[in-house]
C-alpha atoms as a PDB file:
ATOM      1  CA  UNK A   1     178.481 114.157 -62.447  1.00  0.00           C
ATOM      2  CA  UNK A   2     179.347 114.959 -66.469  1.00  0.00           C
ATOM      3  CA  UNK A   3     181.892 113.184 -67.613  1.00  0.00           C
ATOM      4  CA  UNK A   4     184.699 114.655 -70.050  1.00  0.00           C
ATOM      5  CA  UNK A   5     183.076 112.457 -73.220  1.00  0.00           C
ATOM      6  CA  UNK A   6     179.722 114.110 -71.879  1.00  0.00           C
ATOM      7  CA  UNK A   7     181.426 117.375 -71.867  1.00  0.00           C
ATOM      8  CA  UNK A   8     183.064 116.647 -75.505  1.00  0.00           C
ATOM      9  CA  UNK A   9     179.308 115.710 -76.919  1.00  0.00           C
ATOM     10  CA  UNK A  10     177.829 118.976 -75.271  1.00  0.00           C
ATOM     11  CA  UNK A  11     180.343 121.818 -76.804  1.00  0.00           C
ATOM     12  CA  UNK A  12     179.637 119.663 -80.039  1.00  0.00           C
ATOM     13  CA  UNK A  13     175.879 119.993 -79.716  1.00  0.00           C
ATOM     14  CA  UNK A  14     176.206 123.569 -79.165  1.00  0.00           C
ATOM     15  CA  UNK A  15     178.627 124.356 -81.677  1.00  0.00           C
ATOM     16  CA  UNK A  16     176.574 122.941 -84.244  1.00  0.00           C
ATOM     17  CA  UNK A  17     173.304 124.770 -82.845  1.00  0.00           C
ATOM     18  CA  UNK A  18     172.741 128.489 -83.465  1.00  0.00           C
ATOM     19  CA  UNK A  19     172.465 128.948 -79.454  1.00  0.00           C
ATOM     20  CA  UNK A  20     175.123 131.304 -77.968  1.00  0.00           C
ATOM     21  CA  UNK A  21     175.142 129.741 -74.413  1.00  0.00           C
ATOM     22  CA  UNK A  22     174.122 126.685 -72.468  1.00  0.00           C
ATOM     23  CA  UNK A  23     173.601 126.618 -68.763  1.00  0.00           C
ATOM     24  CA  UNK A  24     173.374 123.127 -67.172  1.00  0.00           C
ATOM     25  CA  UNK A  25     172.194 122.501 -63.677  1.00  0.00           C
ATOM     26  CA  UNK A  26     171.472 118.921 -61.759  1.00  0.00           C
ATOM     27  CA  UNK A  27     171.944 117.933 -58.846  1.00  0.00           C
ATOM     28  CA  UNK A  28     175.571 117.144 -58.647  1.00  0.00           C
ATOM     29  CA  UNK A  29     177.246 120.249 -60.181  1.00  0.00           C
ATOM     30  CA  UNK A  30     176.352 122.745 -62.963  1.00  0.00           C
ATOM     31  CA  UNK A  31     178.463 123.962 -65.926  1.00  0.00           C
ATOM     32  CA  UNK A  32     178.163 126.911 -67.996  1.00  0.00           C
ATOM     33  CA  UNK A  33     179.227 126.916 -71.995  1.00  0.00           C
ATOM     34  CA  UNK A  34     179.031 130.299 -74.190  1.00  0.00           C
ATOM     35  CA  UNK A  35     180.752 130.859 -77.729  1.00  0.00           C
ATOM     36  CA  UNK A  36     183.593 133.241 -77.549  1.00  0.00           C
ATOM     37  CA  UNK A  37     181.836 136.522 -79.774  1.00  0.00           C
ATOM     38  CA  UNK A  38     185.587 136.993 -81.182  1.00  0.00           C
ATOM     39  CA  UNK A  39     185.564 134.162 -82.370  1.00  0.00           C
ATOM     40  CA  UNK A  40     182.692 133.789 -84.344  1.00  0.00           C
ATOM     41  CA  UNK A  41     181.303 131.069 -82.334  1.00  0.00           C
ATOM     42  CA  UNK A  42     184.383 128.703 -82.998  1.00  0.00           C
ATOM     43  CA  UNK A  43     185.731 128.502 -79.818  1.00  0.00           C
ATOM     44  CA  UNK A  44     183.968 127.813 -76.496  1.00  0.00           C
ATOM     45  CA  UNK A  45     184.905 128.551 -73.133  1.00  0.00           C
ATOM     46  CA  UNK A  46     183.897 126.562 -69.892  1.00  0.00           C
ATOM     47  CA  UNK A  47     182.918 129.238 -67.572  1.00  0.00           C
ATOM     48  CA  UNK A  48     182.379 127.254 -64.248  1.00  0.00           C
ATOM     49  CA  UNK A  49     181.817 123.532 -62.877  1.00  0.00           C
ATOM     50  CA  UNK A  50     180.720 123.250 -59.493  1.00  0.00           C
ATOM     51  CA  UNK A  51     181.142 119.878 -58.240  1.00  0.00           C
ATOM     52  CA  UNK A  52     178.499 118.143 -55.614  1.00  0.00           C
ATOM     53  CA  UNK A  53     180.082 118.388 -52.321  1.00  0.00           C
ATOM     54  CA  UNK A  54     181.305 115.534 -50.442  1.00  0.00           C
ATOM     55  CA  UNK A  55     182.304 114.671 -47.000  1.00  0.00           C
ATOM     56  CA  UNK A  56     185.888 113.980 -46.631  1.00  0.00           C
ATOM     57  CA  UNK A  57     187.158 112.786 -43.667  1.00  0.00           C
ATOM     58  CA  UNK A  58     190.712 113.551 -42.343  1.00  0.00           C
ATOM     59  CA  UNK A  59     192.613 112.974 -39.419  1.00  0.00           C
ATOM     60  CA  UNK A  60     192.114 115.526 -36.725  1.00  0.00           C
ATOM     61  CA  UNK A  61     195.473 118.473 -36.920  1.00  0.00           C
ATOM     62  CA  UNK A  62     195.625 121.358 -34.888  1.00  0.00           C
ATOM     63  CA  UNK A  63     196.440 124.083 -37.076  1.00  0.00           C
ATOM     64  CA  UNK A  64     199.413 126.038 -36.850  1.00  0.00           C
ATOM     65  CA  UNK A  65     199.775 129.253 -35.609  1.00  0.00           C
ATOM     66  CA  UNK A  66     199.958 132.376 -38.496  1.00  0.00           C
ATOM     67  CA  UNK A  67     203.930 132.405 -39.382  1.00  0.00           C
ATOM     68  CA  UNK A  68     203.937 136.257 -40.514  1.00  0.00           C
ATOM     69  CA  UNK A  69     202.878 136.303 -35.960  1.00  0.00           C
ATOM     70  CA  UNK A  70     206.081 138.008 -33.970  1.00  0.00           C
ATOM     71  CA  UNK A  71     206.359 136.861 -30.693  1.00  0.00           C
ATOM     72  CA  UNK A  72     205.887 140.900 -29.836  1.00  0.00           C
ATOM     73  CA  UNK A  73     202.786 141.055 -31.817  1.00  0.00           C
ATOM     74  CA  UNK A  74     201.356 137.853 -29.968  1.00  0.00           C
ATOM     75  CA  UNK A  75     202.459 139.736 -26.779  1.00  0.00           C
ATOM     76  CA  UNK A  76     201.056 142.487 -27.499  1.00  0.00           C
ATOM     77  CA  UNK A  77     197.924 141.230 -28.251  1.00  0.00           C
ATOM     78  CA  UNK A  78     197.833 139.736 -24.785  1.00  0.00           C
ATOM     79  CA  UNK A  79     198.339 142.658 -23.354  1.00  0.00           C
ATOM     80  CA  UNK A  80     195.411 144.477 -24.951  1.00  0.00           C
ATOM     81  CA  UNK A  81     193.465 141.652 -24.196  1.00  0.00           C
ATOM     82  CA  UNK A  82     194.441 142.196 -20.250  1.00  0.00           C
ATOM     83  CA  UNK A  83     194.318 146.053 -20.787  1.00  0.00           C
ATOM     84  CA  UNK A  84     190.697 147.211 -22.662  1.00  0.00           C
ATOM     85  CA  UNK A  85     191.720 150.837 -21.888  1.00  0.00           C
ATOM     86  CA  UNK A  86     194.207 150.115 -25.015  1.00  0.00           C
ATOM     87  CA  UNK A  87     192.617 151.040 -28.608  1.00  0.00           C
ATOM     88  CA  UNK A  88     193.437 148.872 -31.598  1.00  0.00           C
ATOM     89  CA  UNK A  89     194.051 150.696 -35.151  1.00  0.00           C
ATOM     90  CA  UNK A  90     193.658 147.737 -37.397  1.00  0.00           C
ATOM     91  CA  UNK A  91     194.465 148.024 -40.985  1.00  0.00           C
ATOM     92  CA  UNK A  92     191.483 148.662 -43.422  1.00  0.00           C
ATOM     93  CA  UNK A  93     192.699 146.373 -46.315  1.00  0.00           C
ATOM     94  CA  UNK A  94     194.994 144.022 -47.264  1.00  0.00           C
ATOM     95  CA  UNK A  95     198.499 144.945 -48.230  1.00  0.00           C
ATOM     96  CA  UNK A  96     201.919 145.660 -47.277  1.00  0.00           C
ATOM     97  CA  UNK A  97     202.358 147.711 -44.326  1.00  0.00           C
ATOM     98  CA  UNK A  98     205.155 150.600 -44.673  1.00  0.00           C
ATOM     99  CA  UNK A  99     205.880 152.312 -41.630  1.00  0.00           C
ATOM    100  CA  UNK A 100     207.337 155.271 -43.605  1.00  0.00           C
ATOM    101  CA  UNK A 101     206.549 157.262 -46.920  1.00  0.00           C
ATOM    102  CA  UNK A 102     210.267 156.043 -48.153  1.00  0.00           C
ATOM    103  CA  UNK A 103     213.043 153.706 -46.961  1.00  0.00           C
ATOM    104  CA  UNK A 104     215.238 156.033 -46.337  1.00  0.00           C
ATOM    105  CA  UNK A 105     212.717 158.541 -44.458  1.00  0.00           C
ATOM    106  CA  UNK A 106     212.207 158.292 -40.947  1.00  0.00           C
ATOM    107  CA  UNK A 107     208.734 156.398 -39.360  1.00  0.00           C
ATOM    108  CA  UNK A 108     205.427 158.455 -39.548  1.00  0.00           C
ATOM    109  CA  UNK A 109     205.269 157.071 -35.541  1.00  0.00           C
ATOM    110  CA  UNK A 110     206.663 154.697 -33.293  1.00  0.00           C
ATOM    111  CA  UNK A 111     206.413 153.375 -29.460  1.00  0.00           C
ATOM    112  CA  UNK A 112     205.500 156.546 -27.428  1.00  0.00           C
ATOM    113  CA  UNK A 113     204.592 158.679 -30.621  1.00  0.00           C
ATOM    114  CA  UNK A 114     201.582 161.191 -29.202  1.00  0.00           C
ATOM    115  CA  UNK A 115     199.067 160.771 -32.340  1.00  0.00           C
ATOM    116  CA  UNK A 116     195.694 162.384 -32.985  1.00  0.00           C
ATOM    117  CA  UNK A 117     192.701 161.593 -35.066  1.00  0.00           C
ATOM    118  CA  UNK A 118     194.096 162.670 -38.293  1.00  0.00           C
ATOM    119  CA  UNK A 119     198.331 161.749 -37.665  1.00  0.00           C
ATOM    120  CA  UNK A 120     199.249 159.336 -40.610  1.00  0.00           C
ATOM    121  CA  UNK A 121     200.301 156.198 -38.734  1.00  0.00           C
ATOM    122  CA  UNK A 122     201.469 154.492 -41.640  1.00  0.00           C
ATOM    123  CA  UNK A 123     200.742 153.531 -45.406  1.00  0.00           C
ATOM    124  CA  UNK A 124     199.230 150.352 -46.665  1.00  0.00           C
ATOM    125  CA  UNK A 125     199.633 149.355 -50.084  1.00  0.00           C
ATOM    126  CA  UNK A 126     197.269 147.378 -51.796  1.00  0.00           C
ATOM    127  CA  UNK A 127     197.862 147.515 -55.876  1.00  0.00           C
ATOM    128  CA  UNK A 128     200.341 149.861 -56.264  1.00  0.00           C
ATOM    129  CA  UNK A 129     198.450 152.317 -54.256  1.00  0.00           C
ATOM    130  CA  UNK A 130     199.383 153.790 -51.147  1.00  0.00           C
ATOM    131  CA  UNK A 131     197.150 154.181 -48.848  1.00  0.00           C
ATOM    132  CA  UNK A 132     197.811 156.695 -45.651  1.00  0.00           C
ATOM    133  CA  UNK A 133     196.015 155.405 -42.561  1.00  0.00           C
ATOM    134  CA  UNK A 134     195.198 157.962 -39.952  1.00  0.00           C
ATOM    135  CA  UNK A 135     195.135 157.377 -36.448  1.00  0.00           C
ATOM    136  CA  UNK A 136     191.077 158.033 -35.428  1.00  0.00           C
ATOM    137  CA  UNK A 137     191.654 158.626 -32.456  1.00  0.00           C
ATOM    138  CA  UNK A 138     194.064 160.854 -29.649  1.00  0.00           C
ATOM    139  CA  UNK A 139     196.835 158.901 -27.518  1.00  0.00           C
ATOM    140  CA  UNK A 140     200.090 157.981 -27.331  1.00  0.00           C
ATOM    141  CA  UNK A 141     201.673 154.651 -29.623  1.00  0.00           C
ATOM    142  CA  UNK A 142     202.372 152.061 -26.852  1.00  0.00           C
ATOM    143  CA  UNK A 143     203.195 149.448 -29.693  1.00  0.00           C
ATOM    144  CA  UNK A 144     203.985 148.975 -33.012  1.00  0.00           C
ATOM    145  CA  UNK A 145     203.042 145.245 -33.997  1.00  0.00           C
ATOM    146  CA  UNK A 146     203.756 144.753 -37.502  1.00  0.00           C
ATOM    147  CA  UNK A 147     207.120 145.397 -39.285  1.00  0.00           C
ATOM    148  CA  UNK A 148     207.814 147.325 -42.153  1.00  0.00           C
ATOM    149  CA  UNK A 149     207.178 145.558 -45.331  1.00  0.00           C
ATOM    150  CA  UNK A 150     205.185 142.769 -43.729  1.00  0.00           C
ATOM    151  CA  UNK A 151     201.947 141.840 -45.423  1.00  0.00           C
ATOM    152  CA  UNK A 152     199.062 143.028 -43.402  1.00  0.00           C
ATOM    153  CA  UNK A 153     195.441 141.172 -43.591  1.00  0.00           C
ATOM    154  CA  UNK A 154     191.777 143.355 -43.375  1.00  0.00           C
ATOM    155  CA  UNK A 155     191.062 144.216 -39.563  1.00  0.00           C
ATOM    156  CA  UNK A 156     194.551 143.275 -38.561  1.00  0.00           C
ATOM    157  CA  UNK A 157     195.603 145.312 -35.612  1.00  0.00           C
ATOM    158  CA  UNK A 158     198.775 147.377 -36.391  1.00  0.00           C
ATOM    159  CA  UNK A 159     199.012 149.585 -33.617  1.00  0.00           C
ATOM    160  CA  UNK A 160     197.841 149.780 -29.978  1.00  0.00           C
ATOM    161  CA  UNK A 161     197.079 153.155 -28.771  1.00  0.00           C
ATOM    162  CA  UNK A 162     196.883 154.391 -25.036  1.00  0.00           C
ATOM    163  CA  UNK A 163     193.898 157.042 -25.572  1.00  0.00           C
ATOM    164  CA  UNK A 164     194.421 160.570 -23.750  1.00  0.00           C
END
């Protein structure tokens, strides 16, 4: 692995050379180093360093279940996987889930809501654009398992839907 002094003595070669970039691979890592054009070649910028990977050993910790989980989401979830007949509309994105187009307007659905394949569900946000997500497919809400404002991950399921 380069060490900083290496480091030093490289931006120094290639400041002094009329090269624009040097790429540097071995075995343990590589590094990258360009002149900045805006600069006129005075200032250079280390683009990446990746490190050889080593084998750390740690003592053995069950992880922790999510802490954005309800106990009604985790029950609901057991219930779809006891009832297949139930369809899942996951989110398609990350973002915030809003179960509304304002605060102060009422839900787009909630728990016994008919829906069909186009009925906005809810909006996702994912930066600072809203995002309506329609149902895809015909049924009745039988839960709601995020909350309002709650950060939402890609594929999570947001609503369970008994399909007509």
């Amino acid at each position: 692995m380069l060490t900083i002094e290496d480091i030093k003595t490289l931006i120094k070669e290639l400041d002094s050379s009329s090269l624009s970039e040097l790429k540097l691979e071995a075995e343990d890592g590589k590094i990258t180093l360009r002149k900045a054009d805006a600069f006129a070649g005075k200032v250079k910028t280390i683009v990446g360093v990746t490190p050889q990977t080593t084998t750390v050993q740690t003592p053995s910790v069950q992880p922790e279940p999510q802490s954005n989980a309800s106990a009604e989401q985790k029950t609901a979830e057991a219930n779809t996987a006891a009832d297949p007949s139930l369809h899942k509309i996951t989110a398609p994105m990350v973002g915030t889930f809003y179960s509304s187009s304002s605060p102060d307007a009422d839900a787009f659905v909630s728990k016994g809501s008919k829906v069909d394949k186009k009925s906005v569900v809810c909006i996702v946000e994912a930066m600072k654009l809203f995002n309506e997500i329609e149902a895809d497919c015909k049924g009745t809400i039988v839960e709601v398992l995020v909350e309002d404002g709650q950060l939402v991950e890609y594929g999570q399921p947001l609503f369970l839907v008994k399909e007509d």
